[in-house]
N, C-alpha and C. Protein backbone atom coordinates (compact mmCIF):
# COMPACT_ATOMS: atom_id res chain seq x y z
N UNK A 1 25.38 6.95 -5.17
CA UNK A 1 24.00 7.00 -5.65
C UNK A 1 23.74 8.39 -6.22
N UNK A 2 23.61 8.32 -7.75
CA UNK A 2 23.21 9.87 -8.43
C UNK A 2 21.55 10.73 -7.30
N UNK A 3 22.00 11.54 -6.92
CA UNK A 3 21.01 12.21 -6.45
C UNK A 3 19.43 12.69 -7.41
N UNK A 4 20.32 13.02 -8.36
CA UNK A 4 18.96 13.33 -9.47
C UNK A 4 18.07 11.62 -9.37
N UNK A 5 18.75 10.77 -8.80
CA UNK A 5 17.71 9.58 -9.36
C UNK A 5 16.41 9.61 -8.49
N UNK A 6 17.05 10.27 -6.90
CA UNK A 6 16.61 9.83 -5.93
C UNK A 6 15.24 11.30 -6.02
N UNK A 7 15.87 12.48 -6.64
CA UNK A 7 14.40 13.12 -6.76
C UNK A 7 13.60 12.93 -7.48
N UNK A 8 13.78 12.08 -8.42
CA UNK A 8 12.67 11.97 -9.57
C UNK A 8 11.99 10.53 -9.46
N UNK A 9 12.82 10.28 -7.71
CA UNK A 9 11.67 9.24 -7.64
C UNK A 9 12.22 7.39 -7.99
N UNK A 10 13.33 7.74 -8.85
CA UNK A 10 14.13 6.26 -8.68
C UNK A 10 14.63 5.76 -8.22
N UNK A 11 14.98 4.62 -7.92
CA UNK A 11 15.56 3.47 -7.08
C UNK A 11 17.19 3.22 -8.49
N UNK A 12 18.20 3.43 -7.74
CA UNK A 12 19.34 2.99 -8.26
C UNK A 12 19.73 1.80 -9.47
N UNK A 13 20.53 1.59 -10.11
CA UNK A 13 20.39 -0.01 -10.87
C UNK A 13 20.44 -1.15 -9.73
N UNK A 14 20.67 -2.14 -10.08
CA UNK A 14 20.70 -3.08 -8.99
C UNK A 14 19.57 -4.27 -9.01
N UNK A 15 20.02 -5.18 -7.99
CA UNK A 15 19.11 -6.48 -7.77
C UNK A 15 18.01 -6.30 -6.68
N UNK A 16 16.68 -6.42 -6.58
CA UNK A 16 15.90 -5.93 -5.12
C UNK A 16 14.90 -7.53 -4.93
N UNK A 17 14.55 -7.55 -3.81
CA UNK A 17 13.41 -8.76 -3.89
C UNK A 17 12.08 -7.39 -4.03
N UNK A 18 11.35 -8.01 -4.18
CA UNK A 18 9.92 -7.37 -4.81
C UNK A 18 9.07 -8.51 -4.92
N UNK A 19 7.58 -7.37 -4.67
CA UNK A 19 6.48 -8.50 -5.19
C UNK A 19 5.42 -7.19 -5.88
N UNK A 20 4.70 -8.08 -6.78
CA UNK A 20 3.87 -7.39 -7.75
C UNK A 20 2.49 -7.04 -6.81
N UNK A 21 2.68 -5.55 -6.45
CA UNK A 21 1.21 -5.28 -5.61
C UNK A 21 -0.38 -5.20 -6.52
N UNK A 22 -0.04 -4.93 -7.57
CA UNK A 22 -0.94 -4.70 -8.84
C UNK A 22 -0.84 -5.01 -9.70
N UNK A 23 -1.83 -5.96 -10.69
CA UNK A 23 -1.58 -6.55 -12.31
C UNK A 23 -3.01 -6.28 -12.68
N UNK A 24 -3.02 -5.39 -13.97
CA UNK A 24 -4.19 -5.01 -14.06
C UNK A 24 -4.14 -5.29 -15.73
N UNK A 25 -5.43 -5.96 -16.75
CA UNK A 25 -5.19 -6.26 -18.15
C UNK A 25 -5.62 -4.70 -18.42
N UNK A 26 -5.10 -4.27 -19.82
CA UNK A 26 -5.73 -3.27 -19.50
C UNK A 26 -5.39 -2.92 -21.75
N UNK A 27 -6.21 -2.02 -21.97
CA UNK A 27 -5.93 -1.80 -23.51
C UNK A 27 -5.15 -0.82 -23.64
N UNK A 28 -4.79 -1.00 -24.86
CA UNK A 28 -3.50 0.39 -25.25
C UNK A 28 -3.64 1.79 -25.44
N UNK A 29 -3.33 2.78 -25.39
CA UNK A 29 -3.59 3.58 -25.92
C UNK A 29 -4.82 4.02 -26.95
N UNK A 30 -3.83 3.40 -27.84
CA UNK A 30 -4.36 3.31 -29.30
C UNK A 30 -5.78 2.10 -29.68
N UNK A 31 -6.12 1.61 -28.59
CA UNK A 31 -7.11 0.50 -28.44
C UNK A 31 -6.93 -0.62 -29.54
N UNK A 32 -5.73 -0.72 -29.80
CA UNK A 32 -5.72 -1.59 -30.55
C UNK A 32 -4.42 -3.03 -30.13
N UNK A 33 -4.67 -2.99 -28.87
CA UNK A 33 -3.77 -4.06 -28.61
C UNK A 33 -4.08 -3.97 -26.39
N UNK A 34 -2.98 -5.11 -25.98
CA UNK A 34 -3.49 -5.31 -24.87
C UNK A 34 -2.12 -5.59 -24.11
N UNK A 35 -2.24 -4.89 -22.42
CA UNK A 35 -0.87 -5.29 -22.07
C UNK A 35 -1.45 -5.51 -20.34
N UNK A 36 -0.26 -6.41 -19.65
CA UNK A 36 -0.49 -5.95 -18.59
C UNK A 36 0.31 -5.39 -17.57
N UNK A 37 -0.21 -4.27 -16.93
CA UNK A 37 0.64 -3.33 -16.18
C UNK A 37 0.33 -3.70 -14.61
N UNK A 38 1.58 -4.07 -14.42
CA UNK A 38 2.09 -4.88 -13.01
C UNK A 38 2.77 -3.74 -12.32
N UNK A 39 2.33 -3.40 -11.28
CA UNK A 39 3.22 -2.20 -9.83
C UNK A 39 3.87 -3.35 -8.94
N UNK A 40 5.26 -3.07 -9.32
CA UNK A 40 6.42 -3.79 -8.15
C UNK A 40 6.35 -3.01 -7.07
N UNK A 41 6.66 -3.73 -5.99
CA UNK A 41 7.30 -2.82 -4.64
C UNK A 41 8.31 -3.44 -3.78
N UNK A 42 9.37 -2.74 -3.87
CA UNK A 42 10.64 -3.11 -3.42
C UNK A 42 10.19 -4.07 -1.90
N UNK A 43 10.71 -4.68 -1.55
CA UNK A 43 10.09 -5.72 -0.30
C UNK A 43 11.52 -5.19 1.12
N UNK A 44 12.50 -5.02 0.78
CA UNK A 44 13.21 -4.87 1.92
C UNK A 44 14.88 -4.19 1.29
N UNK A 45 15.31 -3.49 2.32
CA UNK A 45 16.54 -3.12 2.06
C UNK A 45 15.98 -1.10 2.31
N UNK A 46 16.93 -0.97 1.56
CA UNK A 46 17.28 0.67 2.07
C UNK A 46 15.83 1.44 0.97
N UNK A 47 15.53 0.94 -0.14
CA UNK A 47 14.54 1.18 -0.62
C UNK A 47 13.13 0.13 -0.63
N UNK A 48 13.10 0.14 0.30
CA UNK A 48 12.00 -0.80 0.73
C UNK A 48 10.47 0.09 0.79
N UNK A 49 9.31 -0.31 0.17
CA UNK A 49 8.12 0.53 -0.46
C UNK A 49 8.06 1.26 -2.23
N UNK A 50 9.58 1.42 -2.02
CA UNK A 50 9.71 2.06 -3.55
C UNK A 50 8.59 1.01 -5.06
N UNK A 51 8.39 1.69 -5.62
CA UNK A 51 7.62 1.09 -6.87
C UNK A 51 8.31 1.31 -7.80
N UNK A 52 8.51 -0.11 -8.84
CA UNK A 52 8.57 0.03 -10.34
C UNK A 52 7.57 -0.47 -11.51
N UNK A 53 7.17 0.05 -12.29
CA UNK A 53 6.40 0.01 -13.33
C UNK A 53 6.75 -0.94 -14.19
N UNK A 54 6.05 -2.02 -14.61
CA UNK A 54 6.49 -2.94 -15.57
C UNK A 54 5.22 -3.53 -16.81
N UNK A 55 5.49 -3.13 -18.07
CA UNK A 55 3.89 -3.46 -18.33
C UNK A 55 4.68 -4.76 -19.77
N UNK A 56 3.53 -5.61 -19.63
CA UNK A 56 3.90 -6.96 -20.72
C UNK A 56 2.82 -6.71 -22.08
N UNK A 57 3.16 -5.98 -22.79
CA UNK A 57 2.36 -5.33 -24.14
C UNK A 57 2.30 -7.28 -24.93
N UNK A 58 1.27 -7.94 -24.51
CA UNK A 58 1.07 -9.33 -24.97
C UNK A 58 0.19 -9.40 -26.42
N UNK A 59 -0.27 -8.14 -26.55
CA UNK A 59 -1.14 -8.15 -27.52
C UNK A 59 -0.70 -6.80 -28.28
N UNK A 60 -0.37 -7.17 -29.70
CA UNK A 60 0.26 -5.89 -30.01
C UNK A 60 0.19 -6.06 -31.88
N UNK A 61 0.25 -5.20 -33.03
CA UNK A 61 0.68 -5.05 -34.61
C UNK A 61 1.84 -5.25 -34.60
N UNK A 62 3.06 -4.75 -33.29
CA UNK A 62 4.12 -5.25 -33.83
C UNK A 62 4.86 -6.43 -32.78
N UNK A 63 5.19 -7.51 -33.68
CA UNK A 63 5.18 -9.31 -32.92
C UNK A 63 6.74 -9.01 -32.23
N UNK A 64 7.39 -8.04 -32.70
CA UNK A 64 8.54 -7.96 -31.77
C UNK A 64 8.51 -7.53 -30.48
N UNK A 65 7.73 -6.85 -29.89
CA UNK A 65 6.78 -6.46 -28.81
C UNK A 65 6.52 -7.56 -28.42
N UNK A 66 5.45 -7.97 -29.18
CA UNK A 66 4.80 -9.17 -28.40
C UNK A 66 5.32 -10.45 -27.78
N UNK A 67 6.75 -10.77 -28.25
CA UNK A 67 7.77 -11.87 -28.71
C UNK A 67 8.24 -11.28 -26.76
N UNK A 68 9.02 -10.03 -27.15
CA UNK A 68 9.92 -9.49 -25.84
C UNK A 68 9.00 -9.54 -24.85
N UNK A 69 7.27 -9.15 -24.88
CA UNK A 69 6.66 -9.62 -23.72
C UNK A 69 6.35 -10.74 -23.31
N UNK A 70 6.51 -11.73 -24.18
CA UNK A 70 6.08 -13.57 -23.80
C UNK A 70 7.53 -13.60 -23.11
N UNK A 71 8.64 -13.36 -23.71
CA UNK A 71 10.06 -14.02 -22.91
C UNK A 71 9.37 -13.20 -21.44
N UNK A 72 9.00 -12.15 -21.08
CA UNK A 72 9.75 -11.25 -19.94
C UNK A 72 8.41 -11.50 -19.05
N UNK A 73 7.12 -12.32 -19.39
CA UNK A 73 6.27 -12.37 -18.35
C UNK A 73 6.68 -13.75 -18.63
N UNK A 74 7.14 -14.74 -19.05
CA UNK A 74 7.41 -16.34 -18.86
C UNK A 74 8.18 -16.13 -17.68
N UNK A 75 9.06 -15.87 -18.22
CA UNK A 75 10.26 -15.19 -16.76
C UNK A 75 9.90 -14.63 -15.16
N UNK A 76 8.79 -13.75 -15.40
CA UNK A 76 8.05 -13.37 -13.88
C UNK A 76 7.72 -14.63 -13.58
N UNK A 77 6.73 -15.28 -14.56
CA UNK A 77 5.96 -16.42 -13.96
C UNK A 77 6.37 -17.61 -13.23
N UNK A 78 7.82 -17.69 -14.03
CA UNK A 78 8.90 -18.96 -13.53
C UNK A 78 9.64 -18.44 -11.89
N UNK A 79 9.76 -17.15 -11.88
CA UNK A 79 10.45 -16.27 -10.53
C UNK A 79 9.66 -16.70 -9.59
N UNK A 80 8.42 -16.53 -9.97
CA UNK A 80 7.18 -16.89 -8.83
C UNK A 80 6.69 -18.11 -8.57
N UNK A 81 6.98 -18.96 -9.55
CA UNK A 81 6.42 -20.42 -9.48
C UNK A 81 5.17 -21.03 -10.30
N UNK A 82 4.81 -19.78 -10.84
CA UNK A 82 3.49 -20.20 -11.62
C UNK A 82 3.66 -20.72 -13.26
N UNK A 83 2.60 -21.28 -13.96
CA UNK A 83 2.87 -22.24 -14.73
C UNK A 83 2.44 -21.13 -15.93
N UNK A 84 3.31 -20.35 -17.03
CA UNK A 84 2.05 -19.23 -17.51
C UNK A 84 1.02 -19.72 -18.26
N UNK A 85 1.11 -21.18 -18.50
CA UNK A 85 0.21 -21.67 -19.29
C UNK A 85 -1.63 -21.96 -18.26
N UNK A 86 -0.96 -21.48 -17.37
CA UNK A 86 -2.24 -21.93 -16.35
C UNK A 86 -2.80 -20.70 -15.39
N UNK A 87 -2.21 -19.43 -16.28
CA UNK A 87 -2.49 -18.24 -15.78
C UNK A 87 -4.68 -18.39 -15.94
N UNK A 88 -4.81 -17.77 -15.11
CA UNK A 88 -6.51 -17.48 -15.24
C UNK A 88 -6.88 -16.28 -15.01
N UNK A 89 -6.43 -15.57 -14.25
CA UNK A 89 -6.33 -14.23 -13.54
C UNK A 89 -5.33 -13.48 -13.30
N UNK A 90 -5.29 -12.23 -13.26
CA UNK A 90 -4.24 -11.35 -12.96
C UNK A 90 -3.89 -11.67 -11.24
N UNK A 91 -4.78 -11.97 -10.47
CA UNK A 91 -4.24 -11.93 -9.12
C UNK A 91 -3.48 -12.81 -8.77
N UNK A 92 -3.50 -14.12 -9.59
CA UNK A 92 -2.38 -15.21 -9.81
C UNK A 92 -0.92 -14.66 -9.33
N UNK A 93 -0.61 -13.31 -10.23
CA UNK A 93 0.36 -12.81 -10.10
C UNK A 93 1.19 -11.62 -9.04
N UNK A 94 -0.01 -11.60 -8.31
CA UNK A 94 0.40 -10.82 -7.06
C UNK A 94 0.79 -11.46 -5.74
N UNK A 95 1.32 -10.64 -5.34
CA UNK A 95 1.73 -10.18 -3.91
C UNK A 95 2.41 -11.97 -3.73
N UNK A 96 3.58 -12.60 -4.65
CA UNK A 96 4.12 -12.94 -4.73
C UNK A 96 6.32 -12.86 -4.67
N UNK A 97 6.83 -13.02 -3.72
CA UNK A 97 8.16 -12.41 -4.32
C UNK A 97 9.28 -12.92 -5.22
N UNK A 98 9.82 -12.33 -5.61
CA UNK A 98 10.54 -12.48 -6.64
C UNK A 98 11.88 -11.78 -6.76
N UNK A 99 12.81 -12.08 -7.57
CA UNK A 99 14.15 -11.11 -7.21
C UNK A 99 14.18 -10.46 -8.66
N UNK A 100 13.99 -8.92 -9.15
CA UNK A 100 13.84 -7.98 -10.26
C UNK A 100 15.23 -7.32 -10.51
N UNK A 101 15.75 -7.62 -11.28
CA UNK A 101 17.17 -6.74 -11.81
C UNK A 101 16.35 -5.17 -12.30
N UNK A 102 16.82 -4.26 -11.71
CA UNK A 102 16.03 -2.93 -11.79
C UNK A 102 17.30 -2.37 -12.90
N UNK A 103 16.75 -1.52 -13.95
CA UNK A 103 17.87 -0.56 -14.65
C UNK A 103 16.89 0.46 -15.11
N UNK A 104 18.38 1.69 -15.49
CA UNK A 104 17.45 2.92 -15.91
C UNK A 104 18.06 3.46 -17.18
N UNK A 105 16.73 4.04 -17.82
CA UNK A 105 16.59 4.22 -18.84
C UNK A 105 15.67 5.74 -19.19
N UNK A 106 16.12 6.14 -20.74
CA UNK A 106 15.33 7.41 -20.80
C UNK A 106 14.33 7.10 -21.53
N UNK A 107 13.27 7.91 -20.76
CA UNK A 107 11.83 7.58 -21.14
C UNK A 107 11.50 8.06 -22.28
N UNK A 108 9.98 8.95 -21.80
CA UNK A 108 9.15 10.10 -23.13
C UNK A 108 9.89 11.55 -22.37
N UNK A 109 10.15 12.03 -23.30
CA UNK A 109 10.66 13.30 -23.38
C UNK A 109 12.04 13.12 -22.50
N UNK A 110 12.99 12.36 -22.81
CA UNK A 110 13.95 12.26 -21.84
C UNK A 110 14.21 12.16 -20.28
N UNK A 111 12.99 11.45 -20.00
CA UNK A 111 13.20 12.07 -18.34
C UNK A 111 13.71 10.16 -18.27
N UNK A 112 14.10 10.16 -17.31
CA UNK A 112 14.71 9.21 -16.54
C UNK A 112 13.64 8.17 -16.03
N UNK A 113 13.66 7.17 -16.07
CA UNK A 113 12.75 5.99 -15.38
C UNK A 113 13.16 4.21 -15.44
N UNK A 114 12.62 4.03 -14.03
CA UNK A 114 13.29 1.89 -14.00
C UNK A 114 12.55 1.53 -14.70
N UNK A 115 13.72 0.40 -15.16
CA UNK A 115 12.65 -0.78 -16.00
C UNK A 115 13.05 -2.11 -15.30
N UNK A 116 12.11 -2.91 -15.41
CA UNK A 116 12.71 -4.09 -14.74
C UNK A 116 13.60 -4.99 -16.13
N UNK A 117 14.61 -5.38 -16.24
CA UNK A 117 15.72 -6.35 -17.13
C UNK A 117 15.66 -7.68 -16.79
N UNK A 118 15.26 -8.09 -15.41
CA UNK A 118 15.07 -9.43 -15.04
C UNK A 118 14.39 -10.07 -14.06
N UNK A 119 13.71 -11.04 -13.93
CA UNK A 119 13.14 -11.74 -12.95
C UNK A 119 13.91 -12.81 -12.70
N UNK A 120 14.17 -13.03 -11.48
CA UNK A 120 14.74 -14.49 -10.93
C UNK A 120 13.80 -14.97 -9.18
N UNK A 121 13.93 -16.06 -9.54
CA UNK A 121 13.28 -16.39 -7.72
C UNK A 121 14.51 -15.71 -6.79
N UNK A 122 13.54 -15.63 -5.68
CA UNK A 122 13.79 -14.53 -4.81
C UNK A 122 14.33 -15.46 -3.72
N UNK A 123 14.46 -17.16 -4.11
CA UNK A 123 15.75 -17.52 -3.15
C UNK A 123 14.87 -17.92 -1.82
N UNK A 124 13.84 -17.71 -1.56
CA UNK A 124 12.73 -17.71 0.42
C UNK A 124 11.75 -18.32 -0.12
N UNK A 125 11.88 -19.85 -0.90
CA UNK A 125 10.72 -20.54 -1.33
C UNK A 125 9.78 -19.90 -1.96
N UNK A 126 9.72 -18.72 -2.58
CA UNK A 126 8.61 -17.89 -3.16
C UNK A 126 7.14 -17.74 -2.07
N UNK A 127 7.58 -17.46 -1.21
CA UNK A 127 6.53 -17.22 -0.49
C UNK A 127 5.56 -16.26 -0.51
N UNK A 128 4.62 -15.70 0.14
CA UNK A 128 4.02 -15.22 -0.80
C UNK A 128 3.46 -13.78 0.56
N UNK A 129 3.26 -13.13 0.07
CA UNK A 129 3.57 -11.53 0.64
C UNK A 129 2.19 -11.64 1.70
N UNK A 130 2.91 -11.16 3.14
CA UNK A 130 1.62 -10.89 4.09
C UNK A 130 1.73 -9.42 4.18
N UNK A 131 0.88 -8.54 3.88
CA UNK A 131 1.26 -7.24 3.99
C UNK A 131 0.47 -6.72 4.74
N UNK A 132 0.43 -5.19 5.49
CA UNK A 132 -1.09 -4.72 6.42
C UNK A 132 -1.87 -4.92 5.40
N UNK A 133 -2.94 -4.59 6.39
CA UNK A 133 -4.02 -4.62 5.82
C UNK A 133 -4.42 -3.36 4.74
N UNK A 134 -4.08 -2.40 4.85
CA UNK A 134 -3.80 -0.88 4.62
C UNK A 134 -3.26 -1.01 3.23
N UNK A 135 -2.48 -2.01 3.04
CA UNK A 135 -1.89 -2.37 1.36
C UNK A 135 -2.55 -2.95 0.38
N UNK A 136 -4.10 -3.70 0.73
CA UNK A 136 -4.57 -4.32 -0.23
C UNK A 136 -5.66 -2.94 -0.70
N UNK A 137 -6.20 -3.30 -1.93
CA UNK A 137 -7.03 -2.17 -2.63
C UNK A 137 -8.26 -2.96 -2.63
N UNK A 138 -9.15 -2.45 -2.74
CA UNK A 138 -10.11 -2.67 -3.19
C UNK A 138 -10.55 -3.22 -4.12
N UNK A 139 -9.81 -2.94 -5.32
CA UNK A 139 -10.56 -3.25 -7.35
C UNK A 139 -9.86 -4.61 -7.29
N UNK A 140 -10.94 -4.42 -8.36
CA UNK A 140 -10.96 -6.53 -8.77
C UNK A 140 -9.85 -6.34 -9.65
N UNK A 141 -9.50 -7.33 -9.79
CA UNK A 141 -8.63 -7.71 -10.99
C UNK A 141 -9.52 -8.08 -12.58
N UNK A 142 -9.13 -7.71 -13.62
CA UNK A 142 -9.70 -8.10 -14.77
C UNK A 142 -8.99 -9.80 -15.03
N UNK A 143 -10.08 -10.43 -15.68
CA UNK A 143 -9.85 -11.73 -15.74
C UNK A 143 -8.64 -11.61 -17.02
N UNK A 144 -7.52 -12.65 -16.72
CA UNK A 144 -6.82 -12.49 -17.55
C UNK A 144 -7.03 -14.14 -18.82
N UNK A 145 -7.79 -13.54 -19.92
CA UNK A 145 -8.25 -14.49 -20.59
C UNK A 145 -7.26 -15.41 -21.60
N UNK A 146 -6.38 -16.49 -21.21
CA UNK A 146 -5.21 -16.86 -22.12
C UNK A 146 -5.36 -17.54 -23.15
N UNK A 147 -7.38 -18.01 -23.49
CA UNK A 147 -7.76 -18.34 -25.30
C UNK A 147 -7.62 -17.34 -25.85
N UNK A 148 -7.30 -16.12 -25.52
CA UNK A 148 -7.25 -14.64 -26.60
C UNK A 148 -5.49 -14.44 -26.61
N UNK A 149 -4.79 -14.64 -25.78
CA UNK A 149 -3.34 -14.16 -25.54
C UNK A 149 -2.93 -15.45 -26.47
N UNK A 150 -1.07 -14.80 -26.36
CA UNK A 150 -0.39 -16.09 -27.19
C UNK A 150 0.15 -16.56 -25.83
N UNK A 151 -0.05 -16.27 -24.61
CA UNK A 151 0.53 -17.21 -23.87
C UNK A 151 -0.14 -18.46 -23.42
């Protein structure tokens, strides 16, 4: 295990079960498009708590974007069991598990960071995450509206 991964905060390549603690819709930068940014958290094993960042840019000027985010949230949705055509809400998509192929990659300004490469079911009926109490947040979820999305 490269040590530099482990100070800057990454989790190794590899397969982990995970569930999405956070899915939030949210606008771009540039306010001209829409994605949603989902916080994984590793569920068990030697990095168990660890977080990865995964955001589905669904609304975007360029359709190759948009194309790679319909395959890669169809894919969460199928890991988890949900139908994406029958998405209504972002919380749909939480605290669900799932099995995430983690890889790393160089970010903005070269620094190092995971991306998730794959979703597969997590194999334990997709059951669905009891966590303390101490883990849930407070904020609502934004409604995730799918007459505006192409999903």
């Amino acid at each position: 295990f490269d040590t530099s991964l482990k100070s800057a905060g990454l989790i190794p390549d590899g397969e982990y079960i995970a569930y999405c603690k956070k899915c939030e819709d949210k606008l771009t930068a540039a306010r001209n498009g829409k994605y949603l940014r989902c916080d994984f958290v590793i569920h068990d094993g030697e990095y168990k708590g660890a977080q990865v960042q995964e955001r589905f840019n669904y609304e975007n000027s360029n359709m190759q974007t948009v194309a790679i985010a319909q395959r890669q949230l169809k894919s969460f949705c199928e890991a988890i069991g949900e139908d994406i055509r029958n998405l209504k809400n972002t919380e749909q998509l939480e605290w669900k598990l799932c099995k995430i192929t983690v890889a790393t990659k160089d970010g903005m300004n070269n620094e190092k960071e995971n991306v998730i490469k794959k979703f597969a079911p997590a194999g334990l009926d997709n059951i669905k995450v009891q966590s303390p109490a101490d883990d849930f947040t407070s904020s609502s979820a934004a409604d995730f509206d799918t007459s505006e999305s192409p999903f």
